[in-house]
PDB file of N, CA and C in Angstrom:
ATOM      1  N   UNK A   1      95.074 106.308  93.028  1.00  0.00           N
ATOM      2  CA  UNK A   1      95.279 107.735  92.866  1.00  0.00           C
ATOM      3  C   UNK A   1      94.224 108.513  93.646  1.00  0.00           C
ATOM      4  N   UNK A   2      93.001 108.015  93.534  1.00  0.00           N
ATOM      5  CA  UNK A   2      91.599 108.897  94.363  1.00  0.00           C
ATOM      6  C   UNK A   2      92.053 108.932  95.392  1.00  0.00           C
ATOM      7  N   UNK A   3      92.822 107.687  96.479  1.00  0.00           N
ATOM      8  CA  UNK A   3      92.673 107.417  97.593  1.00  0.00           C
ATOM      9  C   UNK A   3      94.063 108.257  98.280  1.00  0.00           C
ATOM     10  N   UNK A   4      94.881 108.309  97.158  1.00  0.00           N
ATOM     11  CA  UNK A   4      95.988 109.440  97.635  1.00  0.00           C
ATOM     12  C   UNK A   4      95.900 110.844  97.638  1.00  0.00           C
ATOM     13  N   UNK A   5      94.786 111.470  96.500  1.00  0.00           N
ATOM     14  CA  UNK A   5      93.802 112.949  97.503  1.00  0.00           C
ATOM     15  C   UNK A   5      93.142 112.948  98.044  1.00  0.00           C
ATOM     16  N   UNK A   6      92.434 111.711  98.484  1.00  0.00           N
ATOM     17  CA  UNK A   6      91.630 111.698  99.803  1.00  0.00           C
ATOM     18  C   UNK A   6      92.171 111.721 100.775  1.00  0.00           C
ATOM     19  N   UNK A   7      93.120 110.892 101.302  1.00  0.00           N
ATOM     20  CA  UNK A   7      93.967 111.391 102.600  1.00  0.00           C
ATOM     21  C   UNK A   7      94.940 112.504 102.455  1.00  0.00           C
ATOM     22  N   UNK A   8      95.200 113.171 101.282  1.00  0.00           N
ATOM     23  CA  UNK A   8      95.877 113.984 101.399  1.00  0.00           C
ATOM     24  C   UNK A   8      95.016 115.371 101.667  1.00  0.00           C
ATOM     25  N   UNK A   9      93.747 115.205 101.098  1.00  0.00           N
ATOM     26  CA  UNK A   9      92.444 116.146 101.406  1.00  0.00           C
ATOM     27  C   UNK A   9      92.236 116.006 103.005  1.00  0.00           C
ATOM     28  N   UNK A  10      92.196 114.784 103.559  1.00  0.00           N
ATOM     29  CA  UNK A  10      92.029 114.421 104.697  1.00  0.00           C
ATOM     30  C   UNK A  10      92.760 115.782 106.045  1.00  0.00           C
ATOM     31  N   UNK A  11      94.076 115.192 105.479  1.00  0.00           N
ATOM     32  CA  UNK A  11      95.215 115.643 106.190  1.00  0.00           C
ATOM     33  C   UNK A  11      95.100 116.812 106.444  1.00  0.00           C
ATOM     34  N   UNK A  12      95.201 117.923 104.713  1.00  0.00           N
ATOM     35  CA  UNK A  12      95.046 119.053 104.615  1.00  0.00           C
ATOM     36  C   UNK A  12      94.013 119.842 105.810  1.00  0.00           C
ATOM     37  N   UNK A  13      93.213 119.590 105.341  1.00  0.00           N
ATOM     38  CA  UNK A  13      91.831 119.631 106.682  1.00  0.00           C
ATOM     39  C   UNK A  13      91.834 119.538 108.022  1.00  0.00           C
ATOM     40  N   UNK A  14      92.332 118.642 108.363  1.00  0.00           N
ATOM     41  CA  UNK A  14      92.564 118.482 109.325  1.00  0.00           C
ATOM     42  C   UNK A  14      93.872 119.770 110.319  1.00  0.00           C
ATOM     43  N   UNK A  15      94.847 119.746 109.088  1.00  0.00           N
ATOM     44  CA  UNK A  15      95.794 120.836 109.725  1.00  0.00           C
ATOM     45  C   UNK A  15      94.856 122.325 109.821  1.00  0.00           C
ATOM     46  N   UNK A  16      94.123 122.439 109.172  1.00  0.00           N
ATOM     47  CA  UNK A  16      93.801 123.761 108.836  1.00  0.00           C
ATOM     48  C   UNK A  16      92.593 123.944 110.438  1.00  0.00           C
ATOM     49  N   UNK A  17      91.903 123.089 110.221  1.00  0.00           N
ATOM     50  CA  UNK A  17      90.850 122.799 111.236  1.00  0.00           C
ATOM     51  C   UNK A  17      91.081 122.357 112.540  1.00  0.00           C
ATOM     52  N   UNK A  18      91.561 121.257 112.914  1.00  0.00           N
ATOM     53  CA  UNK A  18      92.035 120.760 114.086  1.00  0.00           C
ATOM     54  C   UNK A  18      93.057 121.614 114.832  1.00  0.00           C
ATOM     55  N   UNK A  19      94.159 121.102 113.902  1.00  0.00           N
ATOM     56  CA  UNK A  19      95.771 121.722 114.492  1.00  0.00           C
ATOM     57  C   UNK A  19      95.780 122.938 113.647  1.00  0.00           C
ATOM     58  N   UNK A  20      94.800 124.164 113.912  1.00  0.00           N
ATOM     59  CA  UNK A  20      95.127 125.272 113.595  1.00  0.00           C
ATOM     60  C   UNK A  20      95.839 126.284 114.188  1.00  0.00           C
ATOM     61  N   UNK A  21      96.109 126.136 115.649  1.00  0.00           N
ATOM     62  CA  UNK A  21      96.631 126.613 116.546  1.00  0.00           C
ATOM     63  C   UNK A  21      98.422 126.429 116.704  1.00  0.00           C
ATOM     64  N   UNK A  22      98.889 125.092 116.122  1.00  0.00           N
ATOM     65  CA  UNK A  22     100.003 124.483 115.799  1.00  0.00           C
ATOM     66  C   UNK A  22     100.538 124.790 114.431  1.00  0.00           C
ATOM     67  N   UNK A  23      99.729 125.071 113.499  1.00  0.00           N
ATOM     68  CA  UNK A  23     100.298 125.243 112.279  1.00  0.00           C
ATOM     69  C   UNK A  23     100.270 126.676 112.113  1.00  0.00           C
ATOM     70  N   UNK A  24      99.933 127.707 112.777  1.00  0.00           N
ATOM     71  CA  UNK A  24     100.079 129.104 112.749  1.00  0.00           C
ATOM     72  C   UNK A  24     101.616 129.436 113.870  1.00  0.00           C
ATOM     73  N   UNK A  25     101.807 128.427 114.849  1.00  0.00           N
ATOM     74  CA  UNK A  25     102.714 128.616 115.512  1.00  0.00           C
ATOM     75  C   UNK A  25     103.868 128.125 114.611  1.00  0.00           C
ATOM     76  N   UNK A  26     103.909 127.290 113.996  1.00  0.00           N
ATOM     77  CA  UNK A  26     104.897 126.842 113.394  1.00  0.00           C
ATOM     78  C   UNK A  26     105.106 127.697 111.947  1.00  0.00           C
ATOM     79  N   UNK A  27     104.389 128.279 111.662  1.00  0.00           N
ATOM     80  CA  UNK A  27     104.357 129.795 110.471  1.00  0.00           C
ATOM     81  C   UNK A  27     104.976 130.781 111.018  1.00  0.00           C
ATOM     82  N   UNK A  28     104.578 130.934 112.083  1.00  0.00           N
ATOM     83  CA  UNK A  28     105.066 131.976 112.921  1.00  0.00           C
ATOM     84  C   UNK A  28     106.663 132.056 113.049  1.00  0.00           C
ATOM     85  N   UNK A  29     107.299 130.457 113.472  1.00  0.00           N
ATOM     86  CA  UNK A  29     108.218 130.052 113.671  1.00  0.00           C
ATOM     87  C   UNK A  29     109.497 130.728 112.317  1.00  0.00           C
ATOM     88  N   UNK A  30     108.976 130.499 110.948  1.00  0.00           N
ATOM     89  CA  UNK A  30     109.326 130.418 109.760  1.00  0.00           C
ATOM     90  C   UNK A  30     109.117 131.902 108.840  1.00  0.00           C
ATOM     91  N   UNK A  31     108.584 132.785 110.028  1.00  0.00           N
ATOM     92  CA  UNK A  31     108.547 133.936 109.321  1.00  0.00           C
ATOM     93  C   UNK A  31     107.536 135.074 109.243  1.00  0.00           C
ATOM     94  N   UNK A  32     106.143 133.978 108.979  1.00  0.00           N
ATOM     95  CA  UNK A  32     104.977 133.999 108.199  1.00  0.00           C
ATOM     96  C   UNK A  32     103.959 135.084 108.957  1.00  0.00           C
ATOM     97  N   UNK A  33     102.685 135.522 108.795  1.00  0.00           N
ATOM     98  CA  UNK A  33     102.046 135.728 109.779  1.00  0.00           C
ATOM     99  C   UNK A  33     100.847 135.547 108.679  1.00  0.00           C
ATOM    100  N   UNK A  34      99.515 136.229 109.448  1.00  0.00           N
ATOM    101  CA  UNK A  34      98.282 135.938 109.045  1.00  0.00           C
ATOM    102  C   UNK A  34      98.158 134.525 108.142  1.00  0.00           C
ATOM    103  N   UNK A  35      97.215 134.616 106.794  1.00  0.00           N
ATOM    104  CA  UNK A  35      96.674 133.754 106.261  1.00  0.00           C
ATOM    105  C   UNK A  35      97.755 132.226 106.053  1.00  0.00           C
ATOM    106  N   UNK A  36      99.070 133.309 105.551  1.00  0.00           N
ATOM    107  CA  UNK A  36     100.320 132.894 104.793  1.00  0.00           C
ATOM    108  C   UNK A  36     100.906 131.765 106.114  1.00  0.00           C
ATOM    109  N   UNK A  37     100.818 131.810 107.833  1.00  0.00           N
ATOM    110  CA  UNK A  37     101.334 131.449 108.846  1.00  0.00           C
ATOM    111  C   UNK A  37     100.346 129.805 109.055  1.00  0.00           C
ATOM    112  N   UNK A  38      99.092 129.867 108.601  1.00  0.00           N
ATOM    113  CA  UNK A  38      98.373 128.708 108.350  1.00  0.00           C
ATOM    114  C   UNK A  38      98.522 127.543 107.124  1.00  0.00           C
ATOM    115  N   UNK A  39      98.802 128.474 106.013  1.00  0.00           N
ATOM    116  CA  UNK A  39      98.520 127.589 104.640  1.00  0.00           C
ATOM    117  C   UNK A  39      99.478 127.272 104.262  1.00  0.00           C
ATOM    118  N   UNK A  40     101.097 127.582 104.470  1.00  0.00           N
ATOM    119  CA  UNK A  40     102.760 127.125 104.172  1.00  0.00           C
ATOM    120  C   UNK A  40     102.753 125.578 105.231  1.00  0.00           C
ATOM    121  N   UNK A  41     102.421 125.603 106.018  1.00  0.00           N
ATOM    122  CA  UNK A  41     103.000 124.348 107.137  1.00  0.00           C
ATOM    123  C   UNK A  41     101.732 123.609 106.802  1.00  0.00           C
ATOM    124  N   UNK A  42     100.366 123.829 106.748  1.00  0.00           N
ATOM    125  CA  UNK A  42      99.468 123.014 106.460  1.00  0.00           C
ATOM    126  C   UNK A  42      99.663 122.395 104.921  1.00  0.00           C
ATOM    127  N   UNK A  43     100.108 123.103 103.476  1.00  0.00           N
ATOM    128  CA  UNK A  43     100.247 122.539 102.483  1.00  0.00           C
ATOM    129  C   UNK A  43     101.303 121.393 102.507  1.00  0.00           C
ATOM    130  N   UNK A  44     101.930 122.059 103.004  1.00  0.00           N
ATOM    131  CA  UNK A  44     103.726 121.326 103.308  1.00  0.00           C
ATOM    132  C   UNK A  44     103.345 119.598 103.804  1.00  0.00           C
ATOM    133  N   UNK A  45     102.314 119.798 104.999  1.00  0.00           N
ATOM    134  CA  UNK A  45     102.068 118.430 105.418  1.00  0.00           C
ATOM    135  C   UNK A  45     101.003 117.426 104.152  1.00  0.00           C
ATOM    136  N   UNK A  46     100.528 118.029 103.616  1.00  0.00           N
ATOM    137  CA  UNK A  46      99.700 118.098 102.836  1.00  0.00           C
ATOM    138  C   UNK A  46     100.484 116.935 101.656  1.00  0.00           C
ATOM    139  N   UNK A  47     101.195 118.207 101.153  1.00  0.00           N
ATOM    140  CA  UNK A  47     102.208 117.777 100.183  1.00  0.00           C
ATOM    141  C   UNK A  47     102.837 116.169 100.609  1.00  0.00           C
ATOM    142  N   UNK A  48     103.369 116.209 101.515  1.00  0.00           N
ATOM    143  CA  UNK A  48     104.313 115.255 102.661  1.00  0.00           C
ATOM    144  C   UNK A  48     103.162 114.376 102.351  1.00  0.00           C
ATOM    145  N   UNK A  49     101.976 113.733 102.844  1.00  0.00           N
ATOM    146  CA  UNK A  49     101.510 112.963 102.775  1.00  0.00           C
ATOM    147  C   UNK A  49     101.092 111.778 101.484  1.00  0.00           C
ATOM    148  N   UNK A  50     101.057 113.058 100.708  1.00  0.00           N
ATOM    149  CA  UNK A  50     100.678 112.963  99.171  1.00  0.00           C
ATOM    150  C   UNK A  50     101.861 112.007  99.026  1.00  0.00           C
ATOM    151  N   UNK A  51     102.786 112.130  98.854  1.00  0.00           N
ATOM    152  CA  UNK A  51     104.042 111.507  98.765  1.00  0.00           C
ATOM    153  C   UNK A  51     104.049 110.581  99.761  1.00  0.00           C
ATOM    154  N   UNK A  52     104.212 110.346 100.685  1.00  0.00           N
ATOM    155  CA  UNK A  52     103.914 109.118 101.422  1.00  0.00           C
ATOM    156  C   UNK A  52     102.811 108.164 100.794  1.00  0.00           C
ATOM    157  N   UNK A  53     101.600 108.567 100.588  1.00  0.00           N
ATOM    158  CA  UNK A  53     100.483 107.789 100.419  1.00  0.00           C
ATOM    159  C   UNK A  53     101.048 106.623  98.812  1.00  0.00           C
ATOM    160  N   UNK A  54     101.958 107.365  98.334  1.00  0.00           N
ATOM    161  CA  UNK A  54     102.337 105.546  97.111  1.00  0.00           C
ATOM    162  C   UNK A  54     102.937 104.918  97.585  1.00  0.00           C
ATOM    163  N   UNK A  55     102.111 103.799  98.527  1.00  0.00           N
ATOM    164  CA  UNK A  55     102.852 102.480  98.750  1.00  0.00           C
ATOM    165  C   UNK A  55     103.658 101.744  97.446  1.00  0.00           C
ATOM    166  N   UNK A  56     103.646 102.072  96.234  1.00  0.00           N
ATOM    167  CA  UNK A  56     104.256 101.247  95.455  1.00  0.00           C
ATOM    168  C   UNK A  56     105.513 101.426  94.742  1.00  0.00           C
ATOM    169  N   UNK A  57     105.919 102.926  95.260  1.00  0.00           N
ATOM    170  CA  UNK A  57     107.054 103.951  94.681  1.00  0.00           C
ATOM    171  C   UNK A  57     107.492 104.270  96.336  1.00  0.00           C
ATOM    172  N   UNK A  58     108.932 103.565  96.760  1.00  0.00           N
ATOM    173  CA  UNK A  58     109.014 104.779  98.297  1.00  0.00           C
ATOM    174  C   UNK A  58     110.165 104.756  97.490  1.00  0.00           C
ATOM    175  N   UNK A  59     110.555 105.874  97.746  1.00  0.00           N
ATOM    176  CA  UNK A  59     112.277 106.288  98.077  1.00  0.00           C
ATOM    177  C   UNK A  59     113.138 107.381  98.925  1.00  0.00           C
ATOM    178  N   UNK A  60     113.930 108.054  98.596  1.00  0.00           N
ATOM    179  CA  UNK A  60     114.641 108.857  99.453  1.00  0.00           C
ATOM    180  C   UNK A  60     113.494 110.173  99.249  1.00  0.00           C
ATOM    181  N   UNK A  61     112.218 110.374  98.562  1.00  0.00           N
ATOM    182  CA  UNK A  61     111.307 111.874  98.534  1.00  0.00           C
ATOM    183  C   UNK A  61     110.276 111.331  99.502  1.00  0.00           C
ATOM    184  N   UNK A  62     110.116 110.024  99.802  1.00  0.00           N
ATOM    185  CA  UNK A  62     109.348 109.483 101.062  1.00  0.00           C
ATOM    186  C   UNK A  62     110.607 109.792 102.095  1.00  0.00           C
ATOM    187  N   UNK A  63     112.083 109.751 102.582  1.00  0.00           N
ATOM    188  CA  UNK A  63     112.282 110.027 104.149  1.00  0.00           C
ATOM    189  C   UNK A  63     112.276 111.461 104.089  1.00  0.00           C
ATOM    190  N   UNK A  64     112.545 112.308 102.956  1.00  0.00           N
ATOM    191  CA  UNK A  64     112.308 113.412 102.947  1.00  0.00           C
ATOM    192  C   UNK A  64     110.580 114.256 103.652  1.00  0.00           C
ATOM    193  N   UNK A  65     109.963 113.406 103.040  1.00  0.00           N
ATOM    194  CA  UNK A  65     108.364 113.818 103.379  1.00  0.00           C
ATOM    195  C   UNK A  65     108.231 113.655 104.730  1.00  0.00           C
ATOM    196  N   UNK A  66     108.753 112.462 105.473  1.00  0.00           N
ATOM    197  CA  UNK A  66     108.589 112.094 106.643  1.00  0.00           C
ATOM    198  C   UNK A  66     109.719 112.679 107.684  1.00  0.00           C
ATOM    199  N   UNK A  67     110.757 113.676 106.889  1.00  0.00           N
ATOM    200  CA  UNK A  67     111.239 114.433 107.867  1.00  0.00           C
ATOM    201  C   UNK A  67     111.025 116.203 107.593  1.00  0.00           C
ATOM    202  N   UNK A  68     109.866 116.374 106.978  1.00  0.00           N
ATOM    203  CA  UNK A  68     109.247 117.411 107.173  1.00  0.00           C
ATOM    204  C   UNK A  68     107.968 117.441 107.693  1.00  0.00           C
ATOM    205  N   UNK A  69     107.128 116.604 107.667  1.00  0.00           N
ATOM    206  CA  UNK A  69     106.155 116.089 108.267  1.00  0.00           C
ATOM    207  C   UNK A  69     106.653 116.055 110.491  1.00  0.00           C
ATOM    208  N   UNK A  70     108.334 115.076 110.330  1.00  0.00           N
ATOM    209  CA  UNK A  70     108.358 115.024 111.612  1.00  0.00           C
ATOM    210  C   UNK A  70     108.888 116.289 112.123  1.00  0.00           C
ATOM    211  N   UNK A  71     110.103 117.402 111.365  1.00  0.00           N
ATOM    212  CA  UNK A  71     109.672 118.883 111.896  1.00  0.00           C
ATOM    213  C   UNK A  71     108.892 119.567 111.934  1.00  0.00           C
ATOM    214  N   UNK A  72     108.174 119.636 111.406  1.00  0.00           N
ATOM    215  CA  UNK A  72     106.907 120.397 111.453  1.00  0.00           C
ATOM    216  C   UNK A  72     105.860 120.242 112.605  1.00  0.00           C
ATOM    217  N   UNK A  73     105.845 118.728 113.523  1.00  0.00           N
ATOM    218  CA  UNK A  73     105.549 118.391 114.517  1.00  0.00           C
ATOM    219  C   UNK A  73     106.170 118.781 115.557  1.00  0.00           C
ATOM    220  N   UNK A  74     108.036 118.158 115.250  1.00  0.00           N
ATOM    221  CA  UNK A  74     108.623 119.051 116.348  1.00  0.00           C
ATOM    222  C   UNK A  74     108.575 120.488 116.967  1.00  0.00           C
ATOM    223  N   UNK A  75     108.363 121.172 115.945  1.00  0.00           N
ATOM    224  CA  UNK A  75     108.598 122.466 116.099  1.00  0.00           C
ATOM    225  C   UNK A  75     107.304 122.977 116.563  1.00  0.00           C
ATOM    226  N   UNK A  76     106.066 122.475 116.416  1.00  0.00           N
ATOM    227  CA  UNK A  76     104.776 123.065 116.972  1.00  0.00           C
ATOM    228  C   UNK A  76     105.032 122.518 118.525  1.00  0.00           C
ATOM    229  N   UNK A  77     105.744 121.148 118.890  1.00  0.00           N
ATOM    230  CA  UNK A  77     105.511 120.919 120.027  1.00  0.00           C
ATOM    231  C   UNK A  77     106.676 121.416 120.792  1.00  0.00           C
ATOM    232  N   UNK A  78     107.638 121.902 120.383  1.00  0.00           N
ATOM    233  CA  UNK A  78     108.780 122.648 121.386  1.00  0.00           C
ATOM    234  C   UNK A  78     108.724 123.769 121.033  1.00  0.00           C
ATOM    235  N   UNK A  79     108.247 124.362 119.700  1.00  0.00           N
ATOM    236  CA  UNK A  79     108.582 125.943 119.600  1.00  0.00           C
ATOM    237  C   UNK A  79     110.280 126.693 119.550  1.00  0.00           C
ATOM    238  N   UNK A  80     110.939 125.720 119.787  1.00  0.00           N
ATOM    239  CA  UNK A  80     112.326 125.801 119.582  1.00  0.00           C
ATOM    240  C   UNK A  80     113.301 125.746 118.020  1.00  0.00           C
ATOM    241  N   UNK A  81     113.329 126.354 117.337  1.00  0.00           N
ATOM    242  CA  UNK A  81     114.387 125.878 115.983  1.00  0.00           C
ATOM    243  C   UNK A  81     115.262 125.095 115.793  1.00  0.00           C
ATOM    244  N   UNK A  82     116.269 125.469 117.227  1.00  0.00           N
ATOM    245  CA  UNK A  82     117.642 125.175 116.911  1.00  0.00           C
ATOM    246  C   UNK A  82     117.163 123.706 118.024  1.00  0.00           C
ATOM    247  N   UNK A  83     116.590 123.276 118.710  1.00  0.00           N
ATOM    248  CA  UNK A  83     116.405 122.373 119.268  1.00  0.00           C
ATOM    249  C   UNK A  83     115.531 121.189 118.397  1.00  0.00           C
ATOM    250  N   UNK A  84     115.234 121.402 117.438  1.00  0.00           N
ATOM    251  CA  UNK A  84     114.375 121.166 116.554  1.00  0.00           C
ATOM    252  C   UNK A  84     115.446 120.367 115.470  1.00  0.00           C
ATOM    253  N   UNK A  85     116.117 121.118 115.263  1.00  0.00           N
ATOM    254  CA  UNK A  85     117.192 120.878 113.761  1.00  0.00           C
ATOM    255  C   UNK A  85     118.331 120.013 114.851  1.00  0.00           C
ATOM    256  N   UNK A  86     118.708 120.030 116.367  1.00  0.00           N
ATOM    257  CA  UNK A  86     119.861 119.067 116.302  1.00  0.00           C
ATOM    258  C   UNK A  86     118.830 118.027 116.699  1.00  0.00           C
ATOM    259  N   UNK A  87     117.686 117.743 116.694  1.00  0.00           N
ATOM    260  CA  UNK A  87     117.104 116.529 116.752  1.00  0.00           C
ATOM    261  C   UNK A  87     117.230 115.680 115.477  1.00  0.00           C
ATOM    262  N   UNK A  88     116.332 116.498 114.547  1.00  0.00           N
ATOM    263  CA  UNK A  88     116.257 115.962 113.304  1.00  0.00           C
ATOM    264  C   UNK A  88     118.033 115.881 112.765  1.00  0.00           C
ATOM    265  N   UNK A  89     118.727 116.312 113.002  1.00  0.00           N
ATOM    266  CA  UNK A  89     120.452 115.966 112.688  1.00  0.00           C
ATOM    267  C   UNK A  89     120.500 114.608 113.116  1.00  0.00           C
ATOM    268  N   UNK A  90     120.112 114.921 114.481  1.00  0.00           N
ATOM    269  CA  UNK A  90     120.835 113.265 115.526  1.00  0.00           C
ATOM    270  C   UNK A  90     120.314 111.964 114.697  1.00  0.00           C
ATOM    271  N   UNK A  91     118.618 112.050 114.400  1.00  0.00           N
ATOM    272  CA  UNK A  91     117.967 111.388 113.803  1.00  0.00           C
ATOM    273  C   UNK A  91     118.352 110.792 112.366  1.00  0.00           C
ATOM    274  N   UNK A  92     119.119 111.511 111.697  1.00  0.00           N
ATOM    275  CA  UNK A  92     119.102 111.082 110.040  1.00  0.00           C
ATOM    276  C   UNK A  92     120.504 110.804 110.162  1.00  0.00           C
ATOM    277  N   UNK A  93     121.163 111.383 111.317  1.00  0.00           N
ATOM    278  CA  UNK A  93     122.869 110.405 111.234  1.00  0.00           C
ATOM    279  C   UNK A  93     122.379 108.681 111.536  1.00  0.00           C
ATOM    280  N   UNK A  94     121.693 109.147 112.583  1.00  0.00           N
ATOM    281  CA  UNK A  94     121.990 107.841 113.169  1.00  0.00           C
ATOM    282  C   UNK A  94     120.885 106.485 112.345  1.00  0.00           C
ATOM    283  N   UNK A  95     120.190 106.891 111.682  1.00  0.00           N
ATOM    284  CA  UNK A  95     119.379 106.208 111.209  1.00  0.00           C
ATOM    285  C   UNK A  95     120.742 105.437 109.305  1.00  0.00           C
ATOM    286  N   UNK A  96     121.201 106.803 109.105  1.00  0.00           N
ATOM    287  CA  UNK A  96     122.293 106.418 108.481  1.00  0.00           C
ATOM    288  C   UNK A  96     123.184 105.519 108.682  1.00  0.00           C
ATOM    289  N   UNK A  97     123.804 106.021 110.110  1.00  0.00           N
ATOM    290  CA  UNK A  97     124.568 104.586 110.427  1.00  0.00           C
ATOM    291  C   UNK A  97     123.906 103.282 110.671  1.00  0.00           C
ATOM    292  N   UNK A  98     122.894 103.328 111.588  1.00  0.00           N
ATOM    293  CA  UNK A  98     122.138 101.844 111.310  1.00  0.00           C
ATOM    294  C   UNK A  98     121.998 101.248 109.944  1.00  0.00           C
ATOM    295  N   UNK A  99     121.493 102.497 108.842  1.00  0.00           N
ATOM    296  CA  UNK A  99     121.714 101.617 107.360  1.00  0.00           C
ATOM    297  C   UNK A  99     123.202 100.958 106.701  1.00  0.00           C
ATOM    298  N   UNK A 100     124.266 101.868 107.029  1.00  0.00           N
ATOM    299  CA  UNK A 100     125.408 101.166 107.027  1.00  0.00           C
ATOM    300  C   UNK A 100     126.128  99.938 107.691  1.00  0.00           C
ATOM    301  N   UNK A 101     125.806  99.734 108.782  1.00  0.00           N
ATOM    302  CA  UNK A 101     125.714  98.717 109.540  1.00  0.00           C
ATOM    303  C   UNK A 101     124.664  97.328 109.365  1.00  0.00           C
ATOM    304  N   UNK A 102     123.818  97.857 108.991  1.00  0.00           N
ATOM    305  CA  UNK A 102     123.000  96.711 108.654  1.00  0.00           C
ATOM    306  C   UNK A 102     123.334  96.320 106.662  1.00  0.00           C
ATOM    307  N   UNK A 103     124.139  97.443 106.069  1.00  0.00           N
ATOM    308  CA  UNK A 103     124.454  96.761 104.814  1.00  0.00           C
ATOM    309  C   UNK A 103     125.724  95.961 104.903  1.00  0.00           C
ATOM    310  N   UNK A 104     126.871  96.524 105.493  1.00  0.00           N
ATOM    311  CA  UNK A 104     128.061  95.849 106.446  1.00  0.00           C
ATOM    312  C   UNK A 104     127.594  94.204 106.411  1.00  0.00           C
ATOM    313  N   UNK A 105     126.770  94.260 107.601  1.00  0.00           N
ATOM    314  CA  UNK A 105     126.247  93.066 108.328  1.00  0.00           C
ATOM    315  C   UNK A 105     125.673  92.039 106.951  1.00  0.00           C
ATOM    316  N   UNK A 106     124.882  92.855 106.257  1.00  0.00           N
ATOM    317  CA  UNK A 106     124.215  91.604 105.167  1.00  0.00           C
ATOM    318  C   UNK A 106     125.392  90.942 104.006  1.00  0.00           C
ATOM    319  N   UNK A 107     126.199  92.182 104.036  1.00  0.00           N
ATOM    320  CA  UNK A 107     127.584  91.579 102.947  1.00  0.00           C
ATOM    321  C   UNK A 107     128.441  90.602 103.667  1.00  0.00           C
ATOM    322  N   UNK A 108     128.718  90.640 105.075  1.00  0.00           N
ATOM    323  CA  UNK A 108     129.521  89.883 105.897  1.00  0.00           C
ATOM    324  C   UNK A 108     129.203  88.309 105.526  1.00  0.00           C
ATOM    325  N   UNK A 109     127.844  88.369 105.903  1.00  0.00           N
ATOM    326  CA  UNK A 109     127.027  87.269 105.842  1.00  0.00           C
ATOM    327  C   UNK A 109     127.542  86.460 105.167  1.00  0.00           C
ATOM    328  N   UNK A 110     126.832  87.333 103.923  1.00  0.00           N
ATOM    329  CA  UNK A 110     127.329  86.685 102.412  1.00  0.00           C
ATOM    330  C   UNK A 110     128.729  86.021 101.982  1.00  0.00           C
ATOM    331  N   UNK A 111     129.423  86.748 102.376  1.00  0.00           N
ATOM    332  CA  UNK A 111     130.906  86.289 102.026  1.00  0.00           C
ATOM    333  C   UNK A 111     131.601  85.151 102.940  1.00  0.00           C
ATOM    334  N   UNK A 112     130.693  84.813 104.036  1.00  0.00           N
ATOM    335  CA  UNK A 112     130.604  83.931 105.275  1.00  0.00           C
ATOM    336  C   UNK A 112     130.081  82.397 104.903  1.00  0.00           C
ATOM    337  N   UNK A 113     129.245  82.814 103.582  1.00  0.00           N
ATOM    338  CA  UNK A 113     128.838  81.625 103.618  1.00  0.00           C
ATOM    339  C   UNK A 113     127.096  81.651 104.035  1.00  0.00           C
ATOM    340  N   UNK A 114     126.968  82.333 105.171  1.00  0.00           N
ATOM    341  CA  UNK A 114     125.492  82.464 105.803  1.00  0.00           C
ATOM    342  C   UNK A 114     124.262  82.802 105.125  1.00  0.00           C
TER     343      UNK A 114
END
């Protein structure tokens, strides 16, 4: 538990400090301005990590975390919305169909004998 607000302290920090220039653009993006344009996209990753960091619990609020975590990147590095959202679309279809395909594939198996 310590070690999951420490990197989530980590993180936090880091957005606020480092990538402060990226996380005001991406506030910006969403509405925001002044204080409010820093501390929404920096908590957000924040949050996102927090949730990532239990290796012993993942589920569907971990690909969630990790696809706000990966817009929130996109969007500081293209500055684009709508170029932004048919990425992350293309991404969670197709990662979908690979999961269907690879459950397909493991039942085939099975009923194969293999």
């Amino acid at each position: 538990m310590l070690g999951r607000i420490a990197v989530t302290l980590v993180a936090y920090l880091l957005c606020i400090f480092y990538f402060q220039d990226s996380m005001v653009k991406v506030g910006e993006l969403f509405g925001l301005s002044g204080f409010w344009a820093l501390f929404i996209p920096s908590a957000l990753i924040g949050l996102s990590v927090y949730r990532i960091a239990n290796l012993d619990d993942w589920g569907i609020w971990d690909a969630a975390a990790f696809l706000t975590i990966g817009g929130i990147a996109m969007l500081a590095l293209t500055g684009n919305p709508e170029a932004t959202l048919f990425e992350l679309v293309k991404g969670v279809v197709s990662f979908s169909v690979a999961a269907i395909l690879g459950a397909l594939a493991l039942k085939g198996g099975r009923a194969n004998g293999r």
